[in-house]
PDB file of N, CA and C in Angstrom:
ATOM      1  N   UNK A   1      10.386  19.165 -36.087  1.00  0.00           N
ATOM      2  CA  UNK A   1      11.764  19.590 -36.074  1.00  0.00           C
ATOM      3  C   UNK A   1      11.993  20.398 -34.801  1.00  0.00           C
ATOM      4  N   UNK A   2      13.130  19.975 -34.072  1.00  0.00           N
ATOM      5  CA  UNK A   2      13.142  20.965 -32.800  1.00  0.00           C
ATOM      6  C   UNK A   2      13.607  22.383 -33.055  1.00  0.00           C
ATOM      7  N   UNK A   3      13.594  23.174 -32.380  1.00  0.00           N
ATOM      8  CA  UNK A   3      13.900  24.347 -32.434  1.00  0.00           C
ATOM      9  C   UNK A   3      15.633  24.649 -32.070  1.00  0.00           C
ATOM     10  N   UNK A   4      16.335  25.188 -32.179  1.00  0.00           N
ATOM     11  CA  UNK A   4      17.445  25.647 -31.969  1.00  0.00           C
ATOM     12  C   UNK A   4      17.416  26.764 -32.101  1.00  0.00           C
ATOM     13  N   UNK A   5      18.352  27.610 -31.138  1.00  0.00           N
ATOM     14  CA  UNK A   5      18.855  28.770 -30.963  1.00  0.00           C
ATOM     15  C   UNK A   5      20.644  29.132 -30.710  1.00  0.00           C
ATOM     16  N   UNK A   6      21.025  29.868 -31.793  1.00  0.00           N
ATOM     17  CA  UNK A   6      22.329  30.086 -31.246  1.00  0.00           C
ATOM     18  C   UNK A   6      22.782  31.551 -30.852  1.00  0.00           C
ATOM     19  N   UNK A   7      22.939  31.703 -29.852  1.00  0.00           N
ATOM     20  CA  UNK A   7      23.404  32.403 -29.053  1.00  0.00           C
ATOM     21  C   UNK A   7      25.307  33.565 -29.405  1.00  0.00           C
ATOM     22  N   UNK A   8      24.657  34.650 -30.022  1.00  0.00           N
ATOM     23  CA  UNK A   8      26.142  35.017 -30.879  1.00  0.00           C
ATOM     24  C   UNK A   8      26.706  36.018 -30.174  1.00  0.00           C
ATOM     25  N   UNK A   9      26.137  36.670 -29.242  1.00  0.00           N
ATOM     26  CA  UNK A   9      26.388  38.185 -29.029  1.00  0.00           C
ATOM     27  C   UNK A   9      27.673  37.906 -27.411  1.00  0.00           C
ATOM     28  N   UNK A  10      27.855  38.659 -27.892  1.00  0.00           N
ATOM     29  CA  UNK A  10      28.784  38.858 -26.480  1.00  0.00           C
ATOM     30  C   UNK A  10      28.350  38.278 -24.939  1.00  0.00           C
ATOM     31  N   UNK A  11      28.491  39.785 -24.376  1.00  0.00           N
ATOM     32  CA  UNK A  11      28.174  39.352 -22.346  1.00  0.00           C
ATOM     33  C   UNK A  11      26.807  39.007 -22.599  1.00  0.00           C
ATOM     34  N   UNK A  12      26.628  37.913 -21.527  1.00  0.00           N
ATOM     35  CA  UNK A  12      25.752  37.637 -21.118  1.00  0.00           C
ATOM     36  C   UNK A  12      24.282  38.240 -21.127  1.00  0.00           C
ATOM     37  N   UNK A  13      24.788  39.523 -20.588  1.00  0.00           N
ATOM     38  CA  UNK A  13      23.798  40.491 -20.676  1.00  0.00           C
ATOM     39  C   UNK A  13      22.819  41.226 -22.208  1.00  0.00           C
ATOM     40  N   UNK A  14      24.019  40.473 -23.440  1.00  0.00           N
ATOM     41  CA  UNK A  14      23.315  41.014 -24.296  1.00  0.00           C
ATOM     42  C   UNK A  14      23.079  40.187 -24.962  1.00  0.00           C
ATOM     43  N   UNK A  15      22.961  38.620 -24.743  1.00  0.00           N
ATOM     44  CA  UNK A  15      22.904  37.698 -25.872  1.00  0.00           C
ATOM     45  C   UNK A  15      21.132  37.323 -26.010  1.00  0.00           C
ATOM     46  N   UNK A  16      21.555  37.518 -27.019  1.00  0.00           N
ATOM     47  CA  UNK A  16      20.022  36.675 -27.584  1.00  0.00           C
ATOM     48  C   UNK A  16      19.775  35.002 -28.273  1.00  0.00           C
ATOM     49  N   UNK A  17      19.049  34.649 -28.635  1.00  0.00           N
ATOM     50  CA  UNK A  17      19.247  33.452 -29.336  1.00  0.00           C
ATOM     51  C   UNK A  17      18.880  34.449 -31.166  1.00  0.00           C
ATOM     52  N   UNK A  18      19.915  33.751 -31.704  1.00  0.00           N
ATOM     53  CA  UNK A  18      19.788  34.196 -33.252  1.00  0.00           C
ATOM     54  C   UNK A  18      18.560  32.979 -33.786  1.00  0.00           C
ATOM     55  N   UNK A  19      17.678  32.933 -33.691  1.00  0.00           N
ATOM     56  CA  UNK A  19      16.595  32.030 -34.516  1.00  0.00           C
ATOM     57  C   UNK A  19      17.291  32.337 -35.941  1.00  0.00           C
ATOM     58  N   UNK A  20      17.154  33.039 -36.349  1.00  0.00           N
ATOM     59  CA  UNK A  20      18.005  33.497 -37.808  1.00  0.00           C
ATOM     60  C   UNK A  20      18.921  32.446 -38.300  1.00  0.00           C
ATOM     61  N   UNK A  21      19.908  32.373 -37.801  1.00  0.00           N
ATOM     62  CA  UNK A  21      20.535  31.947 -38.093  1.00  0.00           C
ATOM     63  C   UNK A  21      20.406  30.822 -38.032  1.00  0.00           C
ATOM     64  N   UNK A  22      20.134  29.864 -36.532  1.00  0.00           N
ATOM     65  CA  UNK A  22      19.784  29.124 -36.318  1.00  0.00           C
ATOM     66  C   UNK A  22      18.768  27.751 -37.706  1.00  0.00           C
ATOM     67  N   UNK A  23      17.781  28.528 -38.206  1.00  0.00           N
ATOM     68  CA  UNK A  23      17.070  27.958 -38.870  1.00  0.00           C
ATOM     69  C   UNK A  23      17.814  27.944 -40.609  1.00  0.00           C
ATOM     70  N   UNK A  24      18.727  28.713 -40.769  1.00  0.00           N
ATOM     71  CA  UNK A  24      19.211  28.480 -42.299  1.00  0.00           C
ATOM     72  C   UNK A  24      20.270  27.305 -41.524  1.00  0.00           C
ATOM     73  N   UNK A  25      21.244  27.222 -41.073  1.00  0.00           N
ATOM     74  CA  UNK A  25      21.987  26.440 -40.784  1.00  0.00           C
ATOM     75  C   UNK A  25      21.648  24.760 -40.332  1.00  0.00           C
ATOM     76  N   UNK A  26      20.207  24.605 -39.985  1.00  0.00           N
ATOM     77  CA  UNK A  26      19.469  23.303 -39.325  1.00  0.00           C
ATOM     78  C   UNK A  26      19.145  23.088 -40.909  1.00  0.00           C
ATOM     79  N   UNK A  27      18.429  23.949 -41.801  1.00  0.00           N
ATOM     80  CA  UNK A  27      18.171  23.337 -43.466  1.00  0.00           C
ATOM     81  C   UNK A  27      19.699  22.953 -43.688  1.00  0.00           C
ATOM     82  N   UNK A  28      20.444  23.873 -43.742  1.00  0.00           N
ATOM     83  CA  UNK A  28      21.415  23.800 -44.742  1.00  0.00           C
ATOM     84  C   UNK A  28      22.503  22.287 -43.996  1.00  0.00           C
ATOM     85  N   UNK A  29      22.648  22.251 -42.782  1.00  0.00           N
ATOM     86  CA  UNK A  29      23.729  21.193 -41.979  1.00  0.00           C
ATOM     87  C   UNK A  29      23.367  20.156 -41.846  1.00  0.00           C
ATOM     88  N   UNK A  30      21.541  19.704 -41.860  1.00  0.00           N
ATOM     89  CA  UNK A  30      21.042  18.653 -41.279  1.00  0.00           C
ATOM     90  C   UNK A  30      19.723  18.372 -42.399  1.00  0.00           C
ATOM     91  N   UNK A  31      19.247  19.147 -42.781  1.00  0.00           N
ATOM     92  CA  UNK A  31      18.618  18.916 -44.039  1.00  0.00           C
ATOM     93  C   UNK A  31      18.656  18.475 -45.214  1.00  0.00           C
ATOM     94  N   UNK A  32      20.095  19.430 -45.204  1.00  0.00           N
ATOM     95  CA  UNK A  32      20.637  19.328 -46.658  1.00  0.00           C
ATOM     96  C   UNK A  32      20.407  19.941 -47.626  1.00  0.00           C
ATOM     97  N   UNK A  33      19.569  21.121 -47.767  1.00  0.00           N
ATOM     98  CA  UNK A  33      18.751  21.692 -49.016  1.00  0.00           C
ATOM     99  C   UNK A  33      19.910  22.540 -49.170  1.00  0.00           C
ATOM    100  N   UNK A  34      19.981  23.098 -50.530  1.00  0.00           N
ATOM    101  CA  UNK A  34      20.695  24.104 -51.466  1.00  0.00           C
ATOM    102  C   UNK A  34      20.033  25.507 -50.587  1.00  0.00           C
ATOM    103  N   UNK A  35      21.450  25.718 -51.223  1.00  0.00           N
ATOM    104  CA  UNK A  35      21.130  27.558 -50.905  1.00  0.00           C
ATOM    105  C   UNK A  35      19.728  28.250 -51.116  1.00  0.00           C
ATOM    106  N   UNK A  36      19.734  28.107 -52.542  1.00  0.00           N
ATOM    107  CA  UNK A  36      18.591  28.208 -53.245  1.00  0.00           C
ATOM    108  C   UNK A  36      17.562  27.688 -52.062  1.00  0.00           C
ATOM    109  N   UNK A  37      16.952  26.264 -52.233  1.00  0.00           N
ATOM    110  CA  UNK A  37      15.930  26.305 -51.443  1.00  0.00           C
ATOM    111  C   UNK A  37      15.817  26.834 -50.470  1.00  0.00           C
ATOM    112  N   UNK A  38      16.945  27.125 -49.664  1.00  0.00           N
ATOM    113  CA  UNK A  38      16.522  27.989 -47.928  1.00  0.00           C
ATOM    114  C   UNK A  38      16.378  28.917 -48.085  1.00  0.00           C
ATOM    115  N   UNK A  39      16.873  29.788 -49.302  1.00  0.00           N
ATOM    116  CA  UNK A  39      16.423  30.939 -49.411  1.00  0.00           C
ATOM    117  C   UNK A  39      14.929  31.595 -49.464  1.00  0.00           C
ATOM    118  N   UNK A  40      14.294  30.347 -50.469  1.00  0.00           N
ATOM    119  CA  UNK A  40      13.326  30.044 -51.248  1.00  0.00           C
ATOM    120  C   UNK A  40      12.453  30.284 -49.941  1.00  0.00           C
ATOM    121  N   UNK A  41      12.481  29.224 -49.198  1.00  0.00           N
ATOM    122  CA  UNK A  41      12.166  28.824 -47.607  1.00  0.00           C
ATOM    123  C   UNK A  41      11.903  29.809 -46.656  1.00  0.00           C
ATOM    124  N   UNK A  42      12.804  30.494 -46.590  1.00  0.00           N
ATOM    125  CA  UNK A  42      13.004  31.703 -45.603  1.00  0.00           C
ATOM    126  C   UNK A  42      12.709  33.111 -46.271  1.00  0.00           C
ATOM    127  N   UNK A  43      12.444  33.320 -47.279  1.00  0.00           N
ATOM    128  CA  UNK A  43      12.433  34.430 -48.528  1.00  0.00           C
ATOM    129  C   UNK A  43      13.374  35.393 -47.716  1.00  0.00           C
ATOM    130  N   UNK A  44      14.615  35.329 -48.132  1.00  0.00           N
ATOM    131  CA  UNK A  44      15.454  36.334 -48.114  1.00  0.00           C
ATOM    132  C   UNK A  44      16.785  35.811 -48.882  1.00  0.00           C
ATOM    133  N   UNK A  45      17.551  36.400 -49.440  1.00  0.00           N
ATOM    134  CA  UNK A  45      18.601  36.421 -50.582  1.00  0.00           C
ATOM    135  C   UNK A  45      19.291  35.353 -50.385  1.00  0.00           C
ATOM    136  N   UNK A  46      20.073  34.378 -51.254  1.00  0.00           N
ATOM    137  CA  UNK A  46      21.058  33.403 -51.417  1.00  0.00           C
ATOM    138  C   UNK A  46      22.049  34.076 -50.690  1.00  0.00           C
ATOM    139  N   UNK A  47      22.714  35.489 -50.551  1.00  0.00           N
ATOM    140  CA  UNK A  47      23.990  35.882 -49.874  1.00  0.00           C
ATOM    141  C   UNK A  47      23.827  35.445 -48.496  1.00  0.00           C
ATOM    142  N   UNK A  48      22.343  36.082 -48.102  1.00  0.00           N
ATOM    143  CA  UNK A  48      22.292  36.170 -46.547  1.00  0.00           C
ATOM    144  C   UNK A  48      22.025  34.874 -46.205  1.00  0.00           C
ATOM    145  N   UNK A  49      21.360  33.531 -46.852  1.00  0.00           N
ATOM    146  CA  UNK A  49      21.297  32.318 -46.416  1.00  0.00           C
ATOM    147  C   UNK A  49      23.045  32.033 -45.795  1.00  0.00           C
ATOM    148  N   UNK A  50      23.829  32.652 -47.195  1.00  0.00           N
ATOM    149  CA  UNK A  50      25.286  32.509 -46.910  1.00  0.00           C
ATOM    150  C   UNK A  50      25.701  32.483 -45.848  1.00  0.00           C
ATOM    151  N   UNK A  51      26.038  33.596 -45.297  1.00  0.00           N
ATOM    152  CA  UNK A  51      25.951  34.396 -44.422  1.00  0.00           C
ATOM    153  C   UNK A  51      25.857  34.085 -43.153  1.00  0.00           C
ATOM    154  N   UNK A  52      24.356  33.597 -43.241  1.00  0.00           N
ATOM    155  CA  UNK A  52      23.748  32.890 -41.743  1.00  0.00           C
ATOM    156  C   UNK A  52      24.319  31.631 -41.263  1.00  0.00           C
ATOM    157  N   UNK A  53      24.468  30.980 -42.674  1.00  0.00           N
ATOM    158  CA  UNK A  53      25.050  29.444 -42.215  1.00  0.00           C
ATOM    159  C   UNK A  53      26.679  29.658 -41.893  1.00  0.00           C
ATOM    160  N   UNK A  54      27.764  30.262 -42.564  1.00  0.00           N
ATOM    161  CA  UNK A  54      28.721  30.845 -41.695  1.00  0.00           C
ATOM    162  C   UNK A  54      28.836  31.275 -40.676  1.00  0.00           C
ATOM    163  N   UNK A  55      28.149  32.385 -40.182  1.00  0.00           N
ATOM    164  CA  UNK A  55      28.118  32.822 -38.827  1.00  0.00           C
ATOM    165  C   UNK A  55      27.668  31.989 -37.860  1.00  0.00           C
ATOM    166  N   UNK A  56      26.764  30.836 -38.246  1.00  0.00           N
ATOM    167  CA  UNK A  56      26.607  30.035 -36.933  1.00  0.00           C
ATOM    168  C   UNK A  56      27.771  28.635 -37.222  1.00  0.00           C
ATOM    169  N   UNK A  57      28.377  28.462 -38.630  1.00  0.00           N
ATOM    170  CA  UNK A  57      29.046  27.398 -38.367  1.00  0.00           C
ATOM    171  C   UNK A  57      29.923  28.151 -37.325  1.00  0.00           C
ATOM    172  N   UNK A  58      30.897  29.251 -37.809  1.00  0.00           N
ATOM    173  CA  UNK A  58      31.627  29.966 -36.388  1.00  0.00           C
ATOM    174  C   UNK A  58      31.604  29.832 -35.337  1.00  0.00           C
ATOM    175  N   UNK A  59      30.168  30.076 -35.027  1.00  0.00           N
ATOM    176  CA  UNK A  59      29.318  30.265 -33.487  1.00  0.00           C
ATOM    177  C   UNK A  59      29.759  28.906 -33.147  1.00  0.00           C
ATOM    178  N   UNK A  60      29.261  27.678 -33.772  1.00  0.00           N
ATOM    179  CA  UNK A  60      29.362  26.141 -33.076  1.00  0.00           C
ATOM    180  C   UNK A  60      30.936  25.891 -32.894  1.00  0.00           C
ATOM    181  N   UNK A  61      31.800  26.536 -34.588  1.00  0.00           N
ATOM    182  CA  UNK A  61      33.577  26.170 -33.490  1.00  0.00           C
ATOM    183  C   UNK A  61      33.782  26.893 -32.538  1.00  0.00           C
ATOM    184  N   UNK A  62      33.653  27.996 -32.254  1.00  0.00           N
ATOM    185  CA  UNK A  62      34.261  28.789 -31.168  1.00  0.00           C
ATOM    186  C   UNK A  62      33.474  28.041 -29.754  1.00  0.00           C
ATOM    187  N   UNK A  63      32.599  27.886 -30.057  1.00  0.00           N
ATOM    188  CA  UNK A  63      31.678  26.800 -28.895  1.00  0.00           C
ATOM    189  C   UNK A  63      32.467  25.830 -28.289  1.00  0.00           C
ATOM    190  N   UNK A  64      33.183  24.665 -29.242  1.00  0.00           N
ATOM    191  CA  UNK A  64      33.484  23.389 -29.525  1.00  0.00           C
ATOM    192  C   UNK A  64      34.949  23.617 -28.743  1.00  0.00           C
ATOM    193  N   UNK A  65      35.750  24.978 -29.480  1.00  0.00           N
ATOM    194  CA  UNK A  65      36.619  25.381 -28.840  1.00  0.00           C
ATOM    195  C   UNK A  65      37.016  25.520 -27.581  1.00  0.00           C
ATOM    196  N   UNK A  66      35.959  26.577 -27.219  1.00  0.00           N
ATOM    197  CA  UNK A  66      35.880  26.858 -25.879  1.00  0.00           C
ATOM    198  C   UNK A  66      35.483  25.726 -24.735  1.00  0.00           C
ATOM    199  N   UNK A  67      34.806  24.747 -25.417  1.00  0.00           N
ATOM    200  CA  UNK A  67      34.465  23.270 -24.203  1.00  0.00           C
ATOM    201  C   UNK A  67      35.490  22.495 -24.767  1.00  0.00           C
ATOM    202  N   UNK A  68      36.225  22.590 -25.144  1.00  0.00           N
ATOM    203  CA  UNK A  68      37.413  21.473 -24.958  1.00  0.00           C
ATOM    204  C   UNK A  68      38.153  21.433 -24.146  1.00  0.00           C
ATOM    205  N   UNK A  69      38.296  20.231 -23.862  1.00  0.00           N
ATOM    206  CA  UNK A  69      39.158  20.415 -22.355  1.00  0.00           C
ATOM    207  C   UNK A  69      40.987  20.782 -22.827  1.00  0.00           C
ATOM    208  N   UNK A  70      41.103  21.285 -21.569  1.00  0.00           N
ATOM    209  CA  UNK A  70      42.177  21.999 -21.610  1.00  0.00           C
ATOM    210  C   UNK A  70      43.514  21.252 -20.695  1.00  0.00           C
TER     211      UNK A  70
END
């Protein structure tokens, strides 16, 4: 499975890649597994699987957004 990183933080200067997030959202968008299992997966709570996979679906529209041509 390749790796992905999404990138959430502001300037340049402070972005990191969120692996975090990154990896509940690759189960949950392209996998397919239940909450439950990524949680299971990742051992940390059904909210924050939540959570993670929201904040990067966000991350990818505002992305999608921002490269659209204008």
């Amino acid at each position: 499975m390749a790796v992905v990183a999404l990138d959430v933080h502001g300037p340049a200067v402070h972005r990191r890649p969120r692996y975090d997030l990154a990896a509940a959202f690759v189960l949950r968008g392209i996998a397919d597994l239940e909450y439950n299992d990524i949680a299971q997966r990742l051992a940390i709570p059904v909210s924050t699987v939540r959570f993670r996979t929201h904040e990067a679906r966000e991350f990818v529209r505002r992305r999608l957004i921002d490269s659209a041509p204008r």
